[in-house]
C-alpha atoms as a PDB file:
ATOM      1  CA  UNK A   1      -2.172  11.931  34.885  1.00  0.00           C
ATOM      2  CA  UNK A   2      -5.966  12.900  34.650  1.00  0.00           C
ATOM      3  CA  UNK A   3      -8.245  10.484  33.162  1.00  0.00           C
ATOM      4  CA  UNK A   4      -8.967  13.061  30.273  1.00  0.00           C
ATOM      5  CA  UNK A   5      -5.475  12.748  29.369  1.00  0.00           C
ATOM      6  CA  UNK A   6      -5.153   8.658  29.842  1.00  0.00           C
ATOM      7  CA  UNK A   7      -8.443   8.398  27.551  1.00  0.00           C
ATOM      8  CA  UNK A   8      -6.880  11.041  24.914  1.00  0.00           C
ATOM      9  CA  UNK A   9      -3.375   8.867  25.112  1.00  0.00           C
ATOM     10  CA  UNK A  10      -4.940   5.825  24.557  1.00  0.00           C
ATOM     11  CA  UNK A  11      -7.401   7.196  21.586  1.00  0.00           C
ATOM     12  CA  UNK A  12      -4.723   8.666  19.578  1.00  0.00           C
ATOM     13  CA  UNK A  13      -2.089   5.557  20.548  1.00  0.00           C
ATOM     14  CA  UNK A  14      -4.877   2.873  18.834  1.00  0.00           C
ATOM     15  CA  UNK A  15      -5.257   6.076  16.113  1.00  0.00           C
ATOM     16  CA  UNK A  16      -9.061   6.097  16.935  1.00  0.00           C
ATOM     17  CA  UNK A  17     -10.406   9.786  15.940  1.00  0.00           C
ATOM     18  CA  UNK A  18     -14.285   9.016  16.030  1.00  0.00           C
ATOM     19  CA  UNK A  19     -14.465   9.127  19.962  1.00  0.00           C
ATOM     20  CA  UNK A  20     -14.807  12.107  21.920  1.00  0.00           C
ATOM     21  CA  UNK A  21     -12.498  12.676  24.492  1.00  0.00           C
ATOM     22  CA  UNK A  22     -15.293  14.756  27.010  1.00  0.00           C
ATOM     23  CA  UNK A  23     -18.133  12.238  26.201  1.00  0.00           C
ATOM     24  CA  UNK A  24     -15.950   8.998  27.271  1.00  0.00           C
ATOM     25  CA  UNK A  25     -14.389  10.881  30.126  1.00  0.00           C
ATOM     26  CA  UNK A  26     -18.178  11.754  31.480  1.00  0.00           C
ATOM     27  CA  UNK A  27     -19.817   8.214  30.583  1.00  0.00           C
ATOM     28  CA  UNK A  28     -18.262   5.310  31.676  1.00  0.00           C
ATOM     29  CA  UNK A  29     -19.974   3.564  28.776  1.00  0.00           C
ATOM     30  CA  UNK A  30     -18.524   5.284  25.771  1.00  0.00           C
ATOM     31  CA  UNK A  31     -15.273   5.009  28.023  1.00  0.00           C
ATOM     32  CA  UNK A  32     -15.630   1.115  28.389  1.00  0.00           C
ATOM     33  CA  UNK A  33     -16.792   1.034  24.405  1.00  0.00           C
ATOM     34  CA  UNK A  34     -13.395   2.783  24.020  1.00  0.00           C
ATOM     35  CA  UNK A  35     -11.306   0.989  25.945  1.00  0.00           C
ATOM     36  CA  UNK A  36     -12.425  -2.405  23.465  1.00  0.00           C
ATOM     37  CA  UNK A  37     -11.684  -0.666  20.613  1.00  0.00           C
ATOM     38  CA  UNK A  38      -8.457   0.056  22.016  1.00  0.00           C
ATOM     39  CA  UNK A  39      -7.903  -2.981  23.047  1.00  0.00           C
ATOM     40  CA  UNK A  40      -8.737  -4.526  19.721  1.00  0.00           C
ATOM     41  CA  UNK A  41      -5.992  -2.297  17.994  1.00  0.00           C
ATOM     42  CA  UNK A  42      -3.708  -3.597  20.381  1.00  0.00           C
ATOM     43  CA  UNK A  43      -4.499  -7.184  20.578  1.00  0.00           C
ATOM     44  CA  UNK A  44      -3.785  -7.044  16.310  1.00  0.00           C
ATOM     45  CA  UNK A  45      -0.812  -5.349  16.856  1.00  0.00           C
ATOM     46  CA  UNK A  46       2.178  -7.640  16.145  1.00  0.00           C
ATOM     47  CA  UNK A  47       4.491  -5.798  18.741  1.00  0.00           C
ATOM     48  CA  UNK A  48       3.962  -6.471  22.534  1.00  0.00           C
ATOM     49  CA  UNK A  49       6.189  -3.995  23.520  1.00  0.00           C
ATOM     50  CA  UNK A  50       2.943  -1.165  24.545  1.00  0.00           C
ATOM     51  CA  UNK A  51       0.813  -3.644  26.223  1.00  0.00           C
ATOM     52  CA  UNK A  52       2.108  -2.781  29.719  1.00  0.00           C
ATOM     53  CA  UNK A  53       1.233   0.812  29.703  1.00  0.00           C
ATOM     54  CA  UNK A  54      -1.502   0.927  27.403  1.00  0.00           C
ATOM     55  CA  UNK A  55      -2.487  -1.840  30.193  1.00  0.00           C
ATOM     56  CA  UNK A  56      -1.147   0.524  33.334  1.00  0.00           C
ATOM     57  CA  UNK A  57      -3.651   3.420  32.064  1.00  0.00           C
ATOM     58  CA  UNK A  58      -6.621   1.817  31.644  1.00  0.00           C
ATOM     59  CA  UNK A  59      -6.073   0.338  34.733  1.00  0.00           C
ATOM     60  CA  UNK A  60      -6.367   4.374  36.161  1.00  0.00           C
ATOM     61  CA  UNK A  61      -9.570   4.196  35.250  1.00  0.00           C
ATOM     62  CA  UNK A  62     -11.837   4.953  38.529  1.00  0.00           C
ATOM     63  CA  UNK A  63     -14.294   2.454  38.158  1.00  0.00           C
ATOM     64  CA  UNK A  64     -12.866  -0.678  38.352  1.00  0.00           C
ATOM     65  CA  UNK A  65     -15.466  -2.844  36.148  1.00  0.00           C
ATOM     66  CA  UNK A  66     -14.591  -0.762  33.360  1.00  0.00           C
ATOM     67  CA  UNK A  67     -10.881  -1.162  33.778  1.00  0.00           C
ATOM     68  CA  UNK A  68     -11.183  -4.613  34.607  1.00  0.00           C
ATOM     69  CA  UNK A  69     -13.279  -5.691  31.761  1.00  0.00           C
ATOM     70  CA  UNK A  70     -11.051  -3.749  29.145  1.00  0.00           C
ATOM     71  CA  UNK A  71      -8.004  -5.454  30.480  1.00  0.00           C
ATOM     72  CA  UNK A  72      -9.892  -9.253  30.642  1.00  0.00           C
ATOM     73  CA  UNK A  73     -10.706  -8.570  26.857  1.00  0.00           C
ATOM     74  CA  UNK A  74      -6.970  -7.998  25.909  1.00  0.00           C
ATOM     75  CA  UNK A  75      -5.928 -11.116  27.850  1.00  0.00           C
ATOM     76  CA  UNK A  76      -8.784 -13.260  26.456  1.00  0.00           C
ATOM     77  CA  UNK A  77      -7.643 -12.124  22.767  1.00  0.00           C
ATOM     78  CA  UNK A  78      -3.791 -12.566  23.560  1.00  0.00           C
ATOM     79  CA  UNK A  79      -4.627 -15.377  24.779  1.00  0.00           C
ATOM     80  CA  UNK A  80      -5.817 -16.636  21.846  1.00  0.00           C
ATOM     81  CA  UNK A  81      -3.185 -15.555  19.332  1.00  0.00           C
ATOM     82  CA  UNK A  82       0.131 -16.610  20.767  1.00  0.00           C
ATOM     83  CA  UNK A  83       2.127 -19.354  19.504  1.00  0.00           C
ATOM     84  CA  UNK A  84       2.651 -21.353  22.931  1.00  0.00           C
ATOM     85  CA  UNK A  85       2.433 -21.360  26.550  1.00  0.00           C
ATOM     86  CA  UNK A  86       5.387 -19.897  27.205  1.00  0.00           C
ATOM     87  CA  UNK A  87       4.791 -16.606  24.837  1.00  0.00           C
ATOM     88  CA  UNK A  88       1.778 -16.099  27.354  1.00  0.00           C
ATOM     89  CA  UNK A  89       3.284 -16.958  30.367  1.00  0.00           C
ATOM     90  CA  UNK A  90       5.976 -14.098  29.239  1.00  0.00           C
ATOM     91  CA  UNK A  91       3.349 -11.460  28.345  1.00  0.00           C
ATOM     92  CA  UNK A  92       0.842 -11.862  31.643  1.00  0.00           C
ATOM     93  CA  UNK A  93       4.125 -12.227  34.092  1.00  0.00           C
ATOM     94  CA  UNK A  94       4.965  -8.588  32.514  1.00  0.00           C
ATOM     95  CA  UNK A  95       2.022  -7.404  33.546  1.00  0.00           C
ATOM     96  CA  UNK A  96       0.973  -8.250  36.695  1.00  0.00           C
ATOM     97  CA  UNK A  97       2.708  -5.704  38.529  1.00  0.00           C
ATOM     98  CA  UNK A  98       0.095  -3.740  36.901  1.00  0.00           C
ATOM     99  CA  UNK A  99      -2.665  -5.551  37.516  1.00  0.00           C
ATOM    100  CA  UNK A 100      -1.563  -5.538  41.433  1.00  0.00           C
ATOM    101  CA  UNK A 101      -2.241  -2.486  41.603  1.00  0.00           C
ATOM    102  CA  UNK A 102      -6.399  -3.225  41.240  1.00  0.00           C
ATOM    103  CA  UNK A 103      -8.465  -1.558  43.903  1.00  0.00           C
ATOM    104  CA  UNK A 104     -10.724  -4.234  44.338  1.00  0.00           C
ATOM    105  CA  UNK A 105      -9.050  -7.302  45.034  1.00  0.00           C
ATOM    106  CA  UNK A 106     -12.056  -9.360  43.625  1.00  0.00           C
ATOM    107  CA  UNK A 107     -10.920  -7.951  40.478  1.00  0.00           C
ATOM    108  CA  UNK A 108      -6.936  -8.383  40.731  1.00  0.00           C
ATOM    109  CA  UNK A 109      -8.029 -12.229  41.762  1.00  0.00           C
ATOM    110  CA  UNK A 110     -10.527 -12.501  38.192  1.00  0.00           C
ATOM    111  CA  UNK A 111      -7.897 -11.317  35.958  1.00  0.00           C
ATOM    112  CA  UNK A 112      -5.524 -13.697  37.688  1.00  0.00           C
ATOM    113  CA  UNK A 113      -7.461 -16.493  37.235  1.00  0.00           C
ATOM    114  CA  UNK A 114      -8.246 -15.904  33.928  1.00  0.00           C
ATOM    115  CA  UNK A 115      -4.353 -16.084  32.970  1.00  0.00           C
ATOM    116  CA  UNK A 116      -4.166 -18.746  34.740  1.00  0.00           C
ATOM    117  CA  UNK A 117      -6.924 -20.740  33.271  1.00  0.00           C
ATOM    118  CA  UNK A 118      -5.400 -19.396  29.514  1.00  0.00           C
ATOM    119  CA  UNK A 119      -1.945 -20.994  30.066  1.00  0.00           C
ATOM    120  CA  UNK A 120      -4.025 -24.085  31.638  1.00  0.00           C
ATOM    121  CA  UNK A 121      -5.659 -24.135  27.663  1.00  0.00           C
ATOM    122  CA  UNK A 122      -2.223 -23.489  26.039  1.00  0.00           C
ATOM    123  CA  UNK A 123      -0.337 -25.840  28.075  1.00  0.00           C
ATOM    124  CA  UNK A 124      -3.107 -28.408  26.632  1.00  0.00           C
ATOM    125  CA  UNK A 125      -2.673 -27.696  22.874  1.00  0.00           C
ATOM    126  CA  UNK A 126       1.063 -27.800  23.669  1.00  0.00           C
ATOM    127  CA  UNK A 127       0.735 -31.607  23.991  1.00  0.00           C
ATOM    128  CA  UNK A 128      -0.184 -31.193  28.382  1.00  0.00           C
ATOM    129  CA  UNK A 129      -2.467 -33.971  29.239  1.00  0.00           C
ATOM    130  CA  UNK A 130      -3.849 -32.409  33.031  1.00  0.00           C
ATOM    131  CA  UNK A 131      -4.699 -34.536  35.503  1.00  0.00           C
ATOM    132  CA  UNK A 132      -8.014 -34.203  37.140  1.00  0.00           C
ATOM    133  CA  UNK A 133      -6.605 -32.172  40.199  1.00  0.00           C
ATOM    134  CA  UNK A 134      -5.109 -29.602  37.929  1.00  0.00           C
ATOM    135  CA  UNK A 135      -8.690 -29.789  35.922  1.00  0.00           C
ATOM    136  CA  UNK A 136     -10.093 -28.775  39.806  1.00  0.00           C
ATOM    137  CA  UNK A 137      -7.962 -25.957  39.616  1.00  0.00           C
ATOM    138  CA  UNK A 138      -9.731 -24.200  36.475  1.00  0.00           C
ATOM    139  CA  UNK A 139     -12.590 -22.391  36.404  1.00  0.00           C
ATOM    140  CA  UNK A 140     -15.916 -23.416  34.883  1.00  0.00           C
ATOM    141  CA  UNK A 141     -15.535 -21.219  32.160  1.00  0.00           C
ATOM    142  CA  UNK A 142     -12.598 -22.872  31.378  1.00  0.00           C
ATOM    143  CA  UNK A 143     -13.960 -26.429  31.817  1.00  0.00           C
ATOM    144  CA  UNK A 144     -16.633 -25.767  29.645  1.00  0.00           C
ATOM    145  CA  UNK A 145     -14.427 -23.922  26.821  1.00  0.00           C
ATOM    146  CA  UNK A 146     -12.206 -27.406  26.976  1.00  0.00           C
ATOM    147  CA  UNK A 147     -15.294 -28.986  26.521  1.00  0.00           C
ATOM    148  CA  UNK A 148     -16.685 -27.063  23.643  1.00  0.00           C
ATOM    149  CA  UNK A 149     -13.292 -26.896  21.972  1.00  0.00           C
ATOM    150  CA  UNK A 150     -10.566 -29.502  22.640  1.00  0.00           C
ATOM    151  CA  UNK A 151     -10.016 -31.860  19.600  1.00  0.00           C
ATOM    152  CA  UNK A 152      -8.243 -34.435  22.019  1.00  0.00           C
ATOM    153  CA  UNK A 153     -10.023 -37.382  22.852  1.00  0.00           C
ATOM    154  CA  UNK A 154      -8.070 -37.487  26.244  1.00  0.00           C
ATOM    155  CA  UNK A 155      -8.942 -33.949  27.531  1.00  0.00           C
ATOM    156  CA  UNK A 156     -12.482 -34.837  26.296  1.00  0.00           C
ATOM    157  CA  UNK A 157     -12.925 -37.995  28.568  1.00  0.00           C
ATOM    158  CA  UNK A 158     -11.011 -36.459  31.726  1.00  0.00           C
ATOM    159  CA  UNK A 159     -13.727 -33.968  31.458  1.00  0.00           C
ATOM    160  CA  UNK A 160     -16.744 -35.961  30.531  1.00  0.00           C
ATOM    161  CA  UNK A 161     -15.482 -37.693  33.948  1.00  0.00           C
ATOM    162  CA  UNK A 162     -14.212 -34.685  36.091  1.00  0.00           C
ATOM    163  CA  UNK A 163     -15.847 -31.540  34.658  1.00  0.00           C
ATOM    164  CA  UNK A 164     -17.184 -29.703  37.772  1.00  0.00           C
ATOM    165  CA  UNK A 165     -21.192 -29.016  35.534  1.00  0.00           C
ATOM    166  CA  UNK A 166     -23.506 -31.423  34.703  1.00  0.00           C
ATOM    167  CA  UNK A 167     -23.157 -29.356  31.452  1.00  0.00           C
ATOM    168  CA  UNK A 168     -19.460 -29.220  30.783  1.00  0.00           C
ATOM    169  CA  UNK A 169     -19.376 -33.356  31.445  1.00  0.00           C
ATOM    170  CA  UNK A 170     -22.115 -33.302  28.841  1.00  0.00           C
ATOM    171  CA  UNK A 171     -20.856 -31.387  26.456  1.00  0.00           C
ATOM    172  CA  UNK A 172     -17.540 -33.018  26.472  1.00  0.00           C
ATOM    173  CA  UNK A 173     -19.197 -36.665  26.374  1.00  0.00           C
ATOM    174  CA  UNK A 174     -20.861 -35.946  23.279  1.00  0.00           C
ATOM    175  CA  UNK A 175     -17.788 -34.073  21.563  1.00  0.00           C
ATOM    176  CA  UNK A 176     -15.701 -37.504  22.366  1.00  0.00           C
ATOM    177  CA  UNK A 177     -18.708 -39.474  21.307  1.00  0.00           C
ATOM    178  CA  UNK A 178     -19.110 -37.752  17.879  1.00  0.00           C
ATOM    179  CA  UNK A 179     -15.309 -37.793  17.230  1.00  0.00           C
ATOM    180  CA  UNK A 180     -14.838 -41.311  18.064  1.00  0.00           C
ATOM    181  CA  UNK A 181     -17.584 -41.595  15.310  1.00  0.00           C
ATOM    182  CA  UNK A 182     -15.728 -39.438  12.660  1.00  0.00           C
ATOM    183  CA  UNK A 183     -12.583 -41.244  13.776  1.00  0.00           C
ATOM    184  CA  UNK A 184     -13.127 -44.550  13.207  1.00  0.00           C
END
């Protein structure tokens, strides 16, 4: 496979028609542009059963930050429309064997984490109450999506305790605060 005919494959696979194939092959801009408009289509698809491969050829790409970010983006917006934990943990375990195959194993360890730090969220609105050493085990961008987001009053005082920032223990203090408020 060349990455002219990965970056056709995955145009005509989302049915996008406005791209050219040259320009996004020469500029890894229009490429990564691409690749989230691919990834879009996907992500709205209601079938998983492409995500692998469509997955597996971006992840050809040469320049790893471009790959990298395209596949983030389809986690972050699975991520966000599956029913449970367990959907997700079903969809990133099939592709990991994919993502293994990263160059840059700063890379393979970021989209890692980020799955992990999703089914850490979904385990939450599945009913999970974490414990602060499990809270440790997120990453800040987690912590402080928790904090911005959670509607539990429990998750919102473990962090206002253990969140790693100054900003994420704010944040989730004054979310508890204000729903205490609303609550009572």
């Amino acid at each position: 496979m060349t990455l002219h005919s990965d970056v056709a494959e995955l145009l005509a696979g989302a049915g996008i028609v406005d791209v050219d194939v040259d320009d996004a092959v020469a500029d890894e801009h229009i490429r990564s542009s691409a690749y989230q408009r691919v990834v879009s289509v996907t992500a709205s698809s209601r079938s998983r059963d492409r995500d692998r491969a469509i997955v597996a050829t971006i992840l050809r790409d040469p320049i790893d930050i471009v790959s990298k970010t395209a596949v983030v983006a389809l986690v972050d917006k699975i991520a966000m429309k599956v029913t449970g934990s367990a959907e997700f943990r079903q969809w990133s375990a099939e592709l990991l064997p994919e993502i293994d195959k990263l160059k840059t194993e700063g890379n393979r360890e970021f989209i890692r984490r980020r799955i992990h730090d999703w089914l850490f969220h979904l385990s939450i609105k599945d009913g999970h109450v974490p414990t602060p050493a499990e809270l440790a085990k997120v990453t800040d961008w987690m912590q402080r999506r928790l904090a911005e987001e959670s509607t539990s009053l429990t998750v919102l005082a473990l962090l206002a305790e253990s969140g790693r920032s100054k900003k994420t223990r704010n944040i989730a203090q004054n979310r508890a605060g204000n729903r205490k408020l609303r609550t009572q």
